[in-house]
N, C-alpha and C. Protein backbone atom coordinates (compact mmCIF):
# COMPACT_ATOMS: atom_id res chain seq x y z
N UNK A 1 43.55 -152.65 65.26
CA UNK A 1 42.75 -153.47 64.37
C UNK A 1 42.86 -153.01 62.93
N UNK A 2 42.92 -151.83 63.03
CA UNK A 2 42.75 -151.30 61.50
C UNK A 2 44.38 -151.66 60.99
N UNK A 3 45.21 -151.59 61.61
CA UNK A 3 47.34 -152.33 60.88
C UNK A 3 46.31 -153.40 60.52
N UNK A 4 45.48 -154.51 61.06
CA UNK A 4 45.58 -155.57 60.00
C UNK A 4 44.95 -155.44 58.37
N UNK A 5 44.04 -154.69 58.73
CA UNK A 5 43.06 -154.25 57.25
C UNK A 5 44.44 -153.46 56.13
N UNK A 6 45.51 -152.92 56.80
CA UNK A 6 46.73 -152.60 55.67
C UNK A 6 47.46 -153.53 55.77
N UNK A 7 47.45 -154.26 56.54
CA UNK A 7 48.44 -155.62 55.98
C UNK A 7 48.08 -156.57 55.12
N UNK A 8 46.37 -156.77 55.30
CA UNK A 8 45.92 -157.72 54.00
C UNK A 8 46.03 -156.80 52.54
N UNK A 9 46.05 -155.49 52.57
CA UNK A 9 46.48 -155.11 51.18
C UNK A 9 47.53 -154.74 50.65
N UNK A 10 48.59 -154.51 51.73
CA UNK A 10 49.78 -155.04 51.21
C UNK A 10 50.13 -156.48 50.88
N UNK A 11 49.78 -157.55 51.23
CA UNK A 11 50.24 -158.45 51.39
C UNK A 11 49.90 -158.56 49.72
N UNK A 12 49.06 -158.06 49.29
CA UNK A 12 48.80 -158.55 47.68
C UNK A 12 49.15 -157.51 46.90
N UNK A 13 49.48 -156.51 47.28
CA UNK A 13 49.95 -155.18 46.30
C UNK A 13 51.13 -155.72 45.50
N UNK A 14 51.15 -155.83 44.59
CA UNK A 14 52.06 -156.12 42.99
C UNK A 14 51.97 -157.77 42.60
N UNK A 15 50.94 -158.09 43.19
CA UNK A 15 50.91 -159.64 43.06
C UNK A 15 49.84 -159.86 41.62
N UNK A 16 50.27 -160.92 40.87
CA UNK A 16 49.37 -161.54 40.24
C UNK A 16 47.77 -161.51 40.63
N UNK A 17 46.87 -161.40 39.66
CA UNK A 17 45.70 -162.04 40.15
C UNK A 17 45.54 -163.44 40.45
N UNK A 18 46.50 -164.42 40.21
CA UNK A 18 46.19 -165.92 40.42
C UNK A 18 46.78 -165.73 41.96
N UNK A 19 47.68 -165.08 42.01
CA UNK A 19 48.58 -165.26 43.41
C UNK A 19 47.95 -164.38 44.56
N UNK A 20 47.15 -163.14 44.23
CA UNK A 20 46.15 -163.08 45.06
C UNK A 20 45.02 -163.91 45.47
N UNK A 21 44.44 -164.31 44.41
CA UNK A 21 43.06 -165.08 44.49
C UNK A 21 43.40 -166.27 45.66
N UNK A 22 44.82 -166.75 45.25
CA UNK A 22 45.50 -168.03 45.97
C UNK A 22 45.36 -167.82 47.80
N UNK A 23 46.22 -166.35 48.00
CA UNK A 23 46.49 -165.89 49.27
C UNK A 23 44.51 -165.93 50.26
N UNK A 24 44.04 -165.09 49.25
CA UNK A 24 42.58 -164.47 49.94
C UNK A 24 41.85 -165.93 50.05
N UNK A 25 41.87 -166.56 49.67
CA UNK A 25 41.32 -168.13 49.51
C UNK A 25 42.08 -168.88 50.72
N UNK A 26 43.35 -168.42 51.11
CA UNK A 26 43.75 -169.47 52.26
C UNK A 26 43.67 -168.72 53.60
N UNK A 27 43.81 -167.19 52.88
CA UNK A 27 43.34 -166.50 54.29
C UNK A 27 41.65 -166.77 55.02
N UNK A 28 40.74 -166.81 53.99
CA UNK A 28 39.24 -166.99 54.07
C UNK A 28 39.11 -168.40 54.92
N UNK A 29 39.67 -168.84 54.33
CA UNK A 29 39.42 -170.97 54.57
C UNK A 29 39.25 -171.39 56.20
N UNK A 30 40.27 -170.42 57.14
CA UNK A 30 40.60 -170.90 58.15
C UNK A 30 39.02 -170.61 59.21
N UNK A 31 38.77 -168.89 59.05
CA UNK A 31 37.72 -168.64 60.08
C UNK A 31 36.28 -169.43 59.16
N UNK A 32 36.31 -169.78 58.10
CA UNK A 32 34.97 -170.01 57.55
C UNK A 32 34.75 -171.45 57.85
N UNK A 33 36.06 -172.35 57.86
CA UNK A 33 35.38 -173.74 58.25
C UNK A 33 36.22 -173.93 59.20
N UNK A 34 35.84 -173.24 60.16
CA UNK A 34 35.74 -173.43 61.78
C UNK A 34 37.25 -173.77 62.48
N UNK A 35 38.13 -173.32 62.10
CA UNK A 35 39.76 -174.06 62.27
C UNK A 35 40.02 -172.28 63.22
N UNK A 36 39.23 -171.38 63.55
CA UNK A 36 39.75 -170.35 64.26
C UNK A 36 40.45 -170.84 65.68
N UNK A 37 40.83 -169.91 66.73
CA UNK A 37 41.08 -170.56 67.87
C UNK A 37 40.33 -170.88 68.66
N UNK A 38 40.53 -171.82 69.69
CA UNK A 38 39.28 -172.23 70.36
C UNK A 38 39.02 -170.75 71.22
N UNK A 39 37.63 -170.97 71.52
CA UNK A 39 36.90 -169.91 72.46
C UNK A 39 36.62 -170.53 73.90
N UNK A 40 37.57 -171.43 74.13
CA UNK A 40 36.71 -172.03 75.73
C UNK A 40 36.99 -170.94 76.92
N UNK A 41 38.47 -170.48 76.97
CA UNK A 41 39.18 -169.26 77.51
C UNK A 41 38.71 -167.84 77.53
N UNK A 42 38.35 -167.93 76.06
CA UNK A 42 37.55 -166.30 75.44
C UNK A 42 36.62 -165.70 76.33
N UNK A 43 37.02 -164.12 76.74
CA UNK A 43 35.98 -163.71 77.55
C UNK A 43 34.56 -163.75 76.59
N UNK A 44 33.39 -164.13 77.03
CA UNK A 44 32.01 -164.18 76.54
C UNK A 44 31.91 -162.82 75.79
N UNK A 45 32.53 -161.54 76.04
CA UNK A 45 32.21 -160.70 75.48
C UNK A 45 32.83 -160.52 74.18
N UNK A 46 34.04 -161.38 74.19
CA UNK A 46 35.11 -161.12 72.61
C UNK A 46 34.26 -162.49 72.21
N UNK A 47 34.13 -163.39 72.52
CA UNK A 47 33.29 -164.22 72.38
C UNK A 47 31.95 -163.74 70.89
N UNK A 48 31.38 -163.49 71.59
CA UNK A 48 29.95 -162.53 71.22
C UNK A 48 30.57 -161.51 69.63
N UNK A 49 31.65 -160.89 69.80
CA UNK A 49 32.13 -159.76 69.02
C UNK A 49 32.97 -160.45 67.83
N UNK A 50 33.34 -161.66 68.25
CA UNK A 50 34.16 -162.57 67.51
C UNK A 50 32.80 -163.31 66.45
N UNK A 51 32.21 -163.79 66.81
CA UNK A 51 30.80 -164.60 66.34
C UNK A 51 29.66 -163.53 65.63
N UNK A 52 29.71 -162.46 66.01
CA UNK A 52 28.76 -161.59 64.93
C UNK A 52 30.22 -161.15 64.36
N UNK A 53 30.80 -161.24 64.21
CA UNK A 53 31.95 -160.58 62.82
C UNK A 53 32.30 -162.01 62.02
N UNK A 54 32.25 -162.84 62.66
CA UNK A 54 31.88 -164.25 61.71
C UNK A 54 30.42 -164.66 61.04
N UNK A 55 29.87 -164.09 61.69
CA UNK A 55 28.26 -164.76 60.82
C UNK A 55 28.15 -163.40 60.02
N UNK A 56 28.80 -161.87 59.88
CA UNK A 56 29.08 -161.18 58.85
C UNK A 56 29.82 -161.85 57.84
N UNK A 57 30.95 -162.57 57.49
CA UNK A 57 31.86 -162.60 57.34
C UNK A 57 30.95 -163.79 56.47
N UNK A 58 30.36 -164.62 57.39
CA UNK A 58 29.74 -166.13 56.69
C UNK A 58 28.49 -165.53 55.66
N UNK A 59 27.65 -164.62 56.28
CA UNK A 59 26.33 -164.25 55.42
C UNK A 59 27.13 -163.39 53.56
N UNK A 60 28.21 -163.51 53.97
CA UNK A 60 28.72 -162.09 52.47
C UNK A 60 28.89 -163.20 51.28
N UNK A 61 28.15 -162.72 50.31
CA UNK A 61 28.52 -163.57 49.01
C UNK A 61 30.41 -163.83 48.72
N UNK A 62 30.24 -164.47 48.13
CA UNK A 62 31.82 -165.38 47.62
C UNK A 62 32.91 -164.18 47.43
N UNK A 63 32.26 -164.01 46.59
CA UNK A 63 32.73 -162.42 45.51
C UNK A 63 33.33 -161.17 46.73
N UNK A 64 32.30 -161.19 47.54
CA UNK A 64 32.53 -160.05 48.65
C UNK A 64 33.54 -160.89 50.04
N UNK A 65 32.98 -161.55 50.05
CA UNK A 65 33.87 -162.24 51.37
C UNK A 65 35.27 -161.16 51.76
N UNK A 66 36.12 -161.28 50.77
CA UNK A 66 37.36 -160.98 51.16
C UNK A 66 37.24 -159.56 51.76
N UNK A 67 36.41 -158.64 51.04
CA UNK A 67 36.25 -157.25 50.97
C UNK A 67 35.52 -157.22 52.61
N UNK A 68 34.67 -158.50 53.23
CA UNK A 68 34.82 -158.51 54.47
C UNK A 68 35.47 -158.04 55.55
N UNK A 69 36.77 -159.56 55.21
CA UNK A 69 37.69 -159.91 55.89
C UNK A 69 38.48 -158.71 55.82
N UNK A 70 38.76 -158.08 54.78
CA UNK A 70 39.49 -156.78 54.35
C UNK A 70 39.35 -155.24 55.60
N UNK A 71 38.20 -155.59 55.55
CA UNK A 71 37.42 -154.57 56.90
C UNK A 71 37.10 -154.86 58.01
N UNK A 72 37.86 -156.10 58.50
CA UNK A 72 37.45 -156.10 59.70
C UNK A 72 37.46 -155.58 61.29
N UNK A 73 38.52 -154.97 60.85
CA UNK A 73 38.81 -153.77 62.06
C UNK A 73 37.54 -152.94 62.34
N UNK A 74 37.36 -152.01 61.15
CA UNK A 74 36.08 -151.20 61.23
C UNK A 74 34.64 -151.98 61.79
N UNK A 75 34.56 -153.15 61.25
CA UNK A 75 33.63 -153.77 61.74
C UNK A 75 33.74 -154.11 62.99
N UNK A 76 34.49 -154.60 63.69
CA UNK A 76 34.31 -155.11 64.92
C UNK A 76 34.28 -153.90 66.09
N UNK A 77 35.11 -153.03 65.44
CA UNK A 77 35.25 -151.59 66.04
C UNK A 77 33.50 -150.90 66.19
N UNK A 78 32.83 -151.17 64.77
CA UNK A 78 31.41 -150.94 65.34
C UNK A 78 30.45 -151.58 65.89
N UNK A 79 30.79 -153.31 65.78
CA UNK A 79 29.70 -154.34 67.07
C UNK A 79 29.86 -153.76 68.35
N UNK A 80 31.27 -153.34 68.50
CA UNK A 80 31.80 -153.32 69.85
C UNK A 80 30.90 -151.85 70.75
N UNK A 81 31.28 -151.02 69.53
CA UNK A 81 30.74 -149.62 70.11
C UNK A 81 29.28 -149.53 70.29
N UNK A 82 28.29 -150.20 69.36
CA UNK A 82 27.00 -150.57 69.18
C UNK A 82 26.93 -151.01 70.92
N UNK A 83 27.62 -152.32 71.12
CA UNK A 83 27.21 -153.02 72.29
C UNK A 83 27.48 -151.73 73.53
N UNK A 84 28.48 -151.36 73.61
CA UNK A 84 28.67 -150.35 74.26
C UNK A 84 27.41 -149.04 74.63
N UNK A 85 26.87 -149.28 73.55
CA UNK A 85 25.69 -148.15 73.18
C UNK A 85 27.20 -146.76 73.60
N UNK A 86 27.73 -146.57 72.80
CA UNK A 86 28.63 -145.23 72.54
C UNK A 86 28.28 -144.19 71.69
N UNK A 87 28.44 -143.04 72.05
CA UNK A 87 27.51 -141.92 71.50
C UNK A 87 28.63 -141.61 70.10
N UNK A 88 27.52 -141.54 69.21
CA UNK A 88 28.17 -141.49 67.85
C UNK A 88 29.52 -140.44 67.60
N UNK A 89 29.82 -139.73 68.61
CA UNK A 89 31.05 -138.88 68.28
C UNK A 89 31.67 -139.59 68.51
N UNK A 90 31.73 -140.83 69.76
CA UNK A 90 32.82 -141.63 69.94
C UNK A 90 32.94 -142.68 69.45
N UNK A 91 31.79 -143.17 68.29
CA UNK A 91 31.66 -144.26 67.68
C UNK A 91 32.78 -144.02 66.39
N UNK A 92 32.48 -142.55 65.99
CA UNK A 92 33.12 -141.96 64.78
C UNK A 92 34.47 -141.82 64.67
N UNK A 93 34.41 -141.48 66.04
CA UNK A 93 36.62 -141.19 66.07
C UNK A 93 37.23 -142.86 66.33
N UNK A 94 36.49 -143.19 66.72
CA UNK A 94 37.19 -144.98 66.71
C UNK A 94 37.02 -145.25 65.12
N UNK A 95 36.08 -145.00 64.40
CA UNK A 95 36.04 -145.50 63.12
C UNK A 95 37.23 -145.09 62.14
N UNK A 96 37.06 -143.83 62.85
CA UNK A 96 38.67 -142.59 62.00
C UNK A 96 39.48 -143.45 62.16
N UNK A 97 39.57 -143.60 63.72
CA UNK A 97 41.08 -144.28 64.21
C UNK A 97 41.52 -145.59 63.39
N UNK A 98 40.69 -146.16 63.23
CA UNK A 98 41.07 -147.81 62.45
C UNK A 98 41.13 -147.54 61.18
N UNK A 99 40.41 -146.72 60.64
CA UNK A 99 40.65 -146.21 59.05
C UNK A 99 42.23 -145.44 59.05
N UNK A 100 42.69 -145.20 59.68
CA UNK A 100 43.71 -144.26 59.59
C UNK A 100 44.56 -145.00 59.61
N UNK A 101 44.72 -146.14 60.69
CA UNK A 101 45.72 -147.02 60.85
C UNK A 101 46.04 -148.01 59.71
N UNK A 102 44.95 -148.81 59.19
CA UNK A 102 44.77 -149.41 57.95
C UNK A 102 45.69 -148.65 57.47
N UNK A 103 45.56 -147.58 56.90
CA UNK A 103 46.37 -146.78 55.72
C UNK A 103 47.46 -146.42 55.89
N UNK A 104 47.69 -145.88 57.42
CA UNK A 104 49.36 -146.28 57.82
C UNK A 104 50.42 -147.45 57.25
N UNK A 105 49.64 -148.81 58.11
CA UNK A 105 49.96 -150.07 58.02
C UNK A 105 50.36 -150.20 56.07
N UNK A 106 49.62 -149.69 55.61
CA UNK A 106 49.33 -150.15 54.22
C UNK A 106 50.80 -149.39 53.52
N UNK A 107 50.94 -148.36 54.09
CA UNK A 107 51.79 -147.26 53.54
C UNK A 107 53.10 -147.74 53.88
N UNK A 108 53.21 -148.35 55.58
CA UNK A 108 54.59 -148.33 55.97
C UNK A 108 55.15 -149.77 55.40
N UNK A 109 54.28 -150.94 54.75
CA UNK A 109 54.40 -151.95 54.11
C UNK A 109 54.44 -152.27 52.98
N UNK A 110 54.25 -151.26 51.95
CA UNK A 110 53.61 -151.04 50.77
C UNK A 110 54.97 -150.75 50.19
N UNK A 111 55.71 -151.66 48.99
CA UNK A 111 57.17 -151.57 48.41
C UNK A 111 57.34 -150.79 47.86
């Protein structure tokens, strides 16, 4: 989860601000007005984990949105562990883990 949080910042590293603003605006568009994939298939539990990382995602001012979407590894990584009720050492090394990867991802993509 966390490779995608370094792929959305590579994907804009040396870009314009118009040509970012452009990208984060079409990346945003899809889960916010409802065009995600259908959930009829979805186990109830990604279900559930999918839908509170969207009504995060929906409650964040304009401005922040992206910085959301940007984190969403970490986030879902902590609904998940929350639901789990996982004892905070193991909440923490999953948090490492997706933070670490992000920055991998970011590094091994990054021109």
């Amino acid at each position: 989860m966390g490779t995608l949080d370094g792929i959305a910042d590579a994907v804009t590293h040396g870009k314009d601000e118009g040509q970012t603003q452009a990208w984060r605006t079409a990346v945003l568009d899809t889960p916010l007005n409802g065009q995600a994939s259908p959930e009829s298939d979805q186990d109830p539990r990604a279900a559930h984990l999918t839908a509170a990382w969207l009504q995060n995602l929906k409650n964040a001012s304009e401005e922040k949105r992206f910085d959301r979407l940007r984190t969403q590894g970490a986030d879902m990584v902590r609904t998940w562990a929350q639901e789990r009720k996982m004892d905070e050492q193991t909440r923490q090394r999953l948090l490492t883990e997706v933070e670490s990867s992000a920055l991998s991802a970011y590094r091994e993509i990054k021109p």
